[in-house]
PDB file of N, CA and C in Angstrom:
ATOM      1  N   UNK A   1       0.842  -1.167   0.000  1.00  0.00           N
ATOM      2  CA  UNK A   1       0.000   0.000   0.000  1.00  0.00           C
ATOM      3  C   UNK A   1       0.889   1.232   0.000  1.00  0.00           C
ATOM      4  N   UNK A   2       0.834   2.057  -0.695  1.00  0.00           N
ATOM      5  CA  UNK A   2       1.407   3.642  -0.962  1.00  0.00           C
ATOM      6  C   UNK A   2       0.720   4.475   0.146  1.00  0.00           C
ATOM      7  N   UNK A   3       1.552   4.979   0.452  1.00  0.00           N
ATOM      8  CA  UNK A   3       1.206   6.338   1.371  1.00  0.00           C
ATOM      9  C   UNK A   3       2.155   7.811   0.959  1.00  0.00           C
ATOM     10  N   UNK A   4       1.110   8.671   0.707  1.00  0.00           N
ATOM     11  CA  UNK A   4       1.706   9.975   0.363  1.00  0.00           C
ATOM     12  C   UNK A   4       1.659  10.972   1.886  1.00  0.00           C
ATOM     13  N   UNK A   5       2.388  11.832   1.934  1.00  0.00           N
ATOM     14  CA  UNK A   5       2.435  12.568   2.721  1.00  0.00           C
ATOM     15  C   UNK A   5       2.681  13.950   2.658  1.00  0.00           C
ATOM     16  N   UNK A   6       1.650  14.485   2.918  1.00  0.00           N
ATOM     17  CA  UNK A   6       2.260  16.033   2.289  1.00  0.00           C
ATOM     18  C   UNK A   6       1.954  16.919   3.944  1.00  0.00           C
ATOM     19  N   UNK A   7       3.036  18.040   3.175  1.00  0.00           N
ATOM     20  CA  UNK A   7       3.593  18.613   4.623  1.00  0.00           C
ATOM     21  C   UNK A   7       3.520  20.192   3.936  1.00  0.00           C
ATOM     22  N   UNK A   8       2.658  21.017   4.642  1.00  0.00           N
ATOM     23  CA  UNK A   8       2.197  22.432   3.762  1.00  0.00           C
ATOM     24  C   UNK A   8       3.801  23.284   3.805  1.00  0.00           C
ATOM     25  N   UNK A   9       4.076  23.971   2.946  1.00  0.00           N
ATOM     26  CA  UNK A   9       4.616  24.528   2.539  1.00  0.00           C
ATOM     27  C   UNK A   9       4.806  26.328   2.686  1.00  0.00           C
ATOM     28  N   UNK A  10       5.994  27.289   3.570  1.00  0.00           N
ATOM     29  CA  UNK A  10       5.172  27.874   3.896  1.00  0.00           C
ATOM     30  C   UNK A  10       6.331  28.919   2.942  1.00  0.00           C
ATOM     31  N   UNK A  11       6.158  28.628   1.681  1.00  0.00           N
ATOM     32  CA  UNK A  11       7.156  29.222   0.706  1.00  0.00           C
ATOM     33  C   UNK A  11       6.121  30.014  -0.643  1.00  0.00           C
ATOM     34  N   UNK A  12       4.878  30.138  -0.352  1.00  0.00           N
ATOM     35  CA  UNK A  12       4.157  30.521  -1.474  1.00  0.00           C
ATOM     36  C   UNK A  12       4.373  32.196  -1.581  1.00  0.00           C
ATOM     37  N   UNK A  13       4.406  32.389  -2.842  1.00  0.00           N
ATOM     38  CA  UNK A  13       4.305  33.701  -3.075  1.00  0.00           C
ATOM     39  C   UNK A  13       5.499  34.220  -3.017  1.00  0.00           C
ATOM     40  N   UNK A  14       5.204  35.552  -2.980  1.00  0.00           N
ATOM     41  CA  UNK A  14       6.907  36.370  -3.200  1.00  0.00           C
ATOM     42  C   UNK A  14       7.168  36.046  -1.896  1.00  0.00           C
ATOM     43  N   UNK A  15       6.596  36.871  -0.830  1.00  0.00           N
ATOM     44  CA  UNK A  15       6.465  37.150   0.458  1.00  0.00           C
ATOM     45  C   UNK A  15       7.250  35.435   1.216  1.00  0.00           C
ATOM     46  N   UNK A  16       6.501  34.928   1.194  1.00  0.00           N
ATOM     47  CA  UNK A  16       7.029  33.545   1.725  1.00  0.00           C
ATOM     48  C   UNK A  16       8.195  32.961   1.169  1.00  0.00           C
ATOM     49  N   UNK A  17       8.767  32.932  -0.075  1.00  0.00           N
ATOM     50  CA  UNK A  17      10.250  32.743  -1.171  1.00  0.00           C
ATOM     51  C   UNK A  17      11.289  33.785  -0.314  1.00  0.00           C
ATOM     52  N   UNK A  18      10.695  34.894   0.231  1.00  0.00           N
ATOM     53  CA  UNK A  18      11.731  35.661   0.897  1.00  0.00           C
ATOM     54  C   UNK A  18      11.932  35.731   1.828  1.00  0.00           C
ATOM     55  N   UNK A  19      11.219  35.146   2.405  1.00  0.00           N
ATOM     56  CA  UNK A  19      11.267  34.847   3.862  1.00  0.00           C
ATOM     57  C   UNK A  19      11.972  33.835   4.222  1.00  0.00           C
ATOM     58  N   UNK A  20      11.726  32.686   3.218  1.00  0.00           N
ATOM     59  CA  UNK A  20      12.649  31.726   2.856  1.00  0.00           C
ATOM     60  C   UNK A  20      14.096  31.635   2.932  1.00  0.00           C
ATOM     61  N   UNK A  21      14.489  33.033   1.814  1.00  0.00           N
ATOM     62  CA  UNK A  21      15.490  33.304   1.603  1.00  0.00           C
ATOM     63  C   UNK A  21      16.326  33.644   2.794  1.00  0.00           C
ATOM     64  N   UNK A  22      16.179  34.313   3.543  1.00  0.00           N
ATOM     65  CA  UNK A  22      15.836  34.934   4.393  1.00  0.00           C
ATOM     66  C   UNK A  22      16.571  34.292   5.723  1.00  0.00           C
ATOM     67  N   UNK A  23      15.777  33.214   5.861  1.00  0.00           N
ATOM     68  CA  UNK A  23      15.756  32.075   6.957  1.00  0.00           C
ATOM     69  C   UNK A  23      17.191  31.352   6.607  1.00  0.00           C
ATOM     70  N   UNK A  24      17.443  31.157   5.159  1.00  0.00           N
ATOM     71  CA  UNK A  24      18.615  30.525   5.236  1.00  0.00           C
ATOM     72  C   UNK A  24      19.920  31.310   5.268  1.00  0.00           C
ATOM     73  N   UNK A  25      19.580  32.116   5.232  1.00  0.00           N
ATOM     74  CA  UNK A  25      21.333  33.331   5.532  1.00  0.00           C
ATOM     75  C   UNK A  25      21.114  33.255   6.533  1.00  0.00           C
ATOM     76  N   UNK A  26      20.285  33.673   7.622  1.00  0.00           N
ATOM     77  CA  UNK A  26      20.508  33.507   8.670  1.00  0.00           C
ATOM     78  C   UNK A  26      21.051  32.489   9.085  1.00  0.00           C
ATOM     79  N   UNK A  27      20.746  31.547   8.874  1.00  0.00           N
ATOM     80  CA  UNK A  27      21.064  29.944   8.875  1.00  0.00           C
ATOM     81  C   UNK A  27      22.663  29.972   8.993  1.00  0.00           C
ATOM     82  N   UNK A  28      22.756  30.516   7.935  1.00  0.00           N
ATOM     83  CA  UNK A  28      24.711  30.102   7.221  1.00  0.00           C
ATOM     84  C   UNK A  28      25.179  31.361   7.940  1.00  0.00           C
ATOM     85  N   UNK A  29      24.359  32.666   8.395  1.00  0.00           N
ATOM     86  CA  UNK A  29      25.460  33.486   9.113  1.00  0.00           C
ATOM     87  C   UNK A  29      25.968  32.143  10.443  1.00  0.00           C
ATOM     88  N   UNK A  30      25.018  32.373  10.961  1.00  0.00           N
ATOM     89  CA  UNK A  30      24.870  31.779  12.722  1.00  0.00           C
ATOM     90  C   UNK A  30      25.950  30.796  12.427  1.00  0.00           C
ATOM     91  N   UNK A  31      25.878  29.997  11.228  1.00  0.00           N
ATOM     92  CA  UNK A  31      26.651  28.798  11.149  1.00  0.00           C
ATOM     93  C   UNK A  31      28.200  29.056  11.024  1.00  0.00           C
ATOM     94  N   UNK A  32      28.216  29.638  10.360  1.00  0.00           N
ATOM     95  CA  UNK A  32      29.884  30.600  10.105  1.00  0.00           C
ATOM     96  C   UNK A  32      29.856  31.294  11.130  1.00  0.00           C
ATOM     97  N   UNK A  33      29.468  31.352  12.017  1.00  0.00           N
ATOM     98  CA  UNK A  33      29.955  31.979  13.358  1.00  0.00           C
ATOM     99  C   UNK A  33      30.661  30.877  14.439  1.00  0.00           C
ATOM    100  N   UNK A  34      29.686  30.036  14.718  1.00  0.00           N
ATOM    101  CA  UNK A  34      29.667  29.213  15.582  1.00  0.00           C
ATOM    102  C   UNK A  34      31.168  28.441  14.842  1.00  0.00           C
ATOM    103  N   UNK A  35      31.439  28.002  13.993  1.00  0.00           N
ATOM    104  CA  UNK A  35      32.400  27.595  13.173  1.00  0.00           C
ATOM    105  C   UNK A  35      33.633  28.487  12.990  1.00  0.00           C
ATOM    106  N   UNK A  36      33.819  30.101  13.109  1.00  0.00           N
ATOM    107  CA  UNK A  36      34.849  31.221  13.718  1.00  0.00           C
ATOM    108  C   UNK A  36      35.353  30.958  15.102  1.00  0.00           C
ATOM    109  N   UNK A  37      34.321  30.566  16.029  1.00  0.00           N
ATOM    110  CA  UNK A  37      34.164  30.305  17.432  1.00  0.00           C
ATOM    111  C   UNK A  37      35.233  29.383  17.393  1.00  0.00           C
ATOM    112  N   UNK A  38      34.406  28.409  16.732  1.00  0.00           N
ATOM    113  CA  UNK A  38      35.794  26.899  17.178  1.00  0.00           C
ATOM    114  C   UNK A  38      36.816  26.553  16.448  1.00  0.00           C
ATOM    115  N   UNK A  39      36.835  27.442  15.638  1.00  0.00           N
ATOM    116  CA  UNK A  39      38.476  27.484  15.181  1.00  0.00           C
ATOM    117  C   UNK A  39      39.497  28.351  16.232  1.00  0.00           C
ATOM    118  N   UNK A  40      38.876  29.524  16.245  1.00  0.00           N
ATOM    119  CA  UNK A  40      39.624  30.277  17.519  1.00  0.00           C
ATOM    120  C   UNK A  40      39.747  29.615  18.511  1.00  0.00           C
ATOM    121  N   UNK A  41      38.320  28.779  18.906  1.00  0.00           N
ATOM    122  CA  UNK A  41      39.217  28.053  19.973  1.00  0.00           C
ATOM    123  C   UNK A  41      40.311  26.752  19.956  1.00  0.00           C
ATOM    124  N   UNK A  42      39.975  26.331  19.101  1.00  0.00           N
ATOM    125  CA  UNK A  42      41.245  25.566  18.169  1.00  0.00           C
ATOM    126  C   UNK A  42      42.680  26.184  18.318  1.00  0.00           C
ATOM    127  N   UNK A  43      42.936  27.287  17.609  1.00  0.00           N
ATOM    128  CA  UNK A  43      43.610  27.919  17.281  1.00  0.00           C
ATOM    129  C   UNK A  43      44.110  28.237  18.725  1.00  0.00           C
ATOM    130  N   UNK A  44      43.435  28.982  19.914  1.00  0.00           N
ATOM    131  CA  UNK A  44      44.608  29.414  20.890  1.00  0.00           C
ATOM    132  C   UNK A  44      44.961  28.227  21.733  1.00  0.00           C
ATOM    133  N   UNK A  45      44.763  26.874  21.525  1.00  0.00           N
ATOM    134  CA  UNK A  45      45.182  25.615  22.339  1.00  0.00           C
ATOM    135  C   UNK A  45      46.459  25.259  22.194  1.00  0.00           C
ATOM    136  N   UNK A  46      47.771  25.072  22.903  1.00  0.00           N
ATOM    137  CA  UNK A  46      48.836  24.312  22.561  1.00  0.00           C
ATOM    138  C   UNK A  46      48.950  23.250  21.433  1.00  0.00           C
ATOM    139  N   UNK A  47      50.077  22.932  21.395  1.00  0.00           N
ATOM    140  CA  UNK A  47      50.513  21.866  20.026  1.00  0.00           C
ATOM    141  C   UNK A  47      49.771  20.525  21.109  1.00  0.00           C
ATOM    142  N   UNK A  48      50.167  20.590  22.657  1.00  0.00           N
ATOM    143  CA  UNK A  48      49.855  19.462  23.240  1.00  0.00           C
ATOM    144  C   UNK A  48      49.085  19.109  23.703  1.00  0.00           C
ATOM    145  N   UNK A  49      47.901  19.893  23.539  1.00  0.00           N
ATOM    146  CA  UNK A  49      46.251  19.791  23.560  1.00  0.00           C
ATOM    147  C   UNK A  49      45.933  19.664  22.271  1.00  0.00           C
ATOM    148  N   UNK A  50      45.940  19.995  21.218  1.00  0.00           N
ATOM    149  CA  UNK A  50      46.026  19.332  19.897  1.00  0.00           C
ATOM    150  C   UNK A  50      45.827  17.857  19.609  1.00  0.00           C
ATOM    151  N   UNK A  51      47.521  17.948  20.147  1.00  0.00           N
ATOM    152  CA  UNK A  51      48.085  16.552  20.312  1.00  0.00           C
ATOM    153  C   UNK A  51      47.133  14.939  20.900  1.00  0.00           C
ATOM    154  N   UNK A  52      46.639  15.829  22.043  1.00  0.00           N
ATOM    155  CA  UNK A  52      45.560  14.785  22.815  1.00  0.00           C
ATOM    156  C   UNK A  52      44.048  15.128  21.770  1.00  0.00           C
ATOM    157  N   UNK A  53      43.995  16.070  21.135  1.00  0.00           N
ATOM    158  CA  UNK A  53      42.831  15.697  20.421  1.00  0.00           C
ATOM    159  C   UNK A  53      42.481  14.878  19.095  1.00  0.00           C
ATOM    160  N   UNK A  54      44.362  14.726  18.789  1.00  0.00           N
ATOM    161  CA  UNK A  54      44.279  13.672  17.427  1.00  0.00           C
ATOM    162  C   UNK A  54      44.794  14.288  16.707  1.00  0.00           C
ATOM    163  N   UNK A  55      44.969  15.589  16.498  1.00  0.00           N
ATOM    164  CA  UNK A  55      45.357  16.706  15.273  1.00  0.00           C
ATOM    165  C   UNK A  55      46.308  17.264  15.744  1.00  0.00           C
ATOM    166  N   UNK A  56      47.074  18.006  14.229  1.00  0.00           N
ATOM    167  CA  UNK A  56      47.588  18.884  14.599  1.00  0.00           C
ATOM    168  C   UNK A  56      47.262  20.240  14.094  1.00  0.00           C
ATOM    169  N   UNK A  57      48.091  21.389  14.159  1.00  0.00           N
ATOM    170  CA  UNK A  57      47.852  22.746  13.991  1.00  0.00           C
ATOM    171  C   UNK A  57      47.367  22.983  12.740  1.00  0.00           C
ATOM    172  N   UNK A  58      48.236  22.403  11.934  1.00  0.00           N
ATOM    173  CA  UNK A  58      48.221  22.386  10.098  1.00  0.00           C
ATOM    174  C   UNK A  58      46.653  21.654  10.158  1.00  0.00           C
ATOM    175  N   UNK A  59      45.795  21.517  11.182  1.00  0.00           N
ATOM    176  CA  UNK A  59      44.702  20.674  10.594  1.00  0.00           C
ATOM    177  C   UNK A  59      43.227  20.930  11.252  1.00  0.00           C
ATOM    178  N   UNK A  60      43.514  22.105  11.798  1.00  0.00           N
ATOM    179  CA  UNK A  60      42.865  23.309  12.393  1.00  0.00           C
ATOM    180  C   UNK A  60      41.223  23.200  11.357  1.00  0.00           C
ATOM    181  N   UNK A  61      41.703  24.166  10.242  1.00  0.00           N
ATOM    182  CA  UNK A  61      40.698  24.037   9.334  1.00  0.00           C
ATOM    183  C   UNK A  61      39.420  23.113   8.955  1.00  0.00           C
ATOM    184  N   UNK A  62      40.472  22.460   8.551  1.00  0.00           N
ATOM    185  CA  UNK A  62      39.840  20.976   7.973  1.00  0.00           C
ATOM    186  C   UNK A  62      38.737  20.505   9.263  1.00  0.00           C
ATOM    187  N   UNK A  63      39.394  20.351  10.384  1.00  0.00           N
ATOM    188  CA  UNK A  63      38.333  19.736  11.283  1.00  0.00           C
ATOM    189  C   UNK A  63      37.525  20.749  11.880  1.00  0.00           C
ATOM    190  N   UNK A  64      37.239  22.072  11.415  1.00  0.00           N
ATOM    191  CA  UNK A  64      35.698  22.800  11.686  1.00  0.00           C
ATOM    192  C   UNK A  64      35.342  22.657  10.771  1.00  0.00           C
ATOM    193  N   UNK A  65      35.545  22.589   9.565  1.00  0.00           N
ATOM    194  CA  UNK A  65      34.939  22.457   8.084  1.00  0.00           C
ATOM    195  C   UNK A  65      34.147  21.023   8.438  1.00  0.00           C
ATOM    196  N   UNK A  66      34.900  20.235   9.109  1.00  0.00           N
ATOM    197  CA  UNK A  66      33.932  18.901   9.155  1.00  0.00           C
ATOM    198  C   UNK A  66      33.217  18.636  10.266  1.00  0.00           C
ATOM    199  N   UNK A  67      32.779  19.785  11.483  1.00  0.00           N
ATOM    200  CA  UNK A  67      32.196  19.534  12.341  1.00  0.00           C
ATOM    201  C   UNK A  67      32.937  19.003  13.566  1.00  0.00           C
ATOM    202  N   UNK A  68      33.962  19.259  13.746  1.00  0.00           N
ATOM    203  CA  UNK A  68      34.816  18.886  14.965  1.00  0.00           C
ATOM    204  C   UNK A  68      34.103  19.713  15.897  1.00  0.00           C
TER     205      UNK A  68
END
């Protein structure tokens, strides 16, 4: 047996597309923040707190880019 599911949509019109829009910058500011946050805090930790976290300095980046 098929089951459809629909889930209203609250993107109609200009008004709602921009609001849309809208919602997702906000989204990606907040997100690129929180992600500034933990690189800095990355960044002012010793080589030997690093060290105990698996990484090193050169690898800073990479592991906020992936959700560290």
């Amino acid at each position: 047996m098929a089951t459809i599911t629909a889930t209203p949509s609250r993107e109609f019109g200009l008004f709602g597309r921009m609001g849309a829009t809208v919602s997702k910058v906000v989204s990606a500011i907040l997100e690129a923040r929180r992600m500034a946050t933990r690189y800095e805090q990355l960044r002012r930790m010793p080589n030997s707190e690093l060290a105990k976290l698996g990484c090193s300095r050169d690898e800073i980046a990479q592991l906020v880019v992936r959700g560290f």
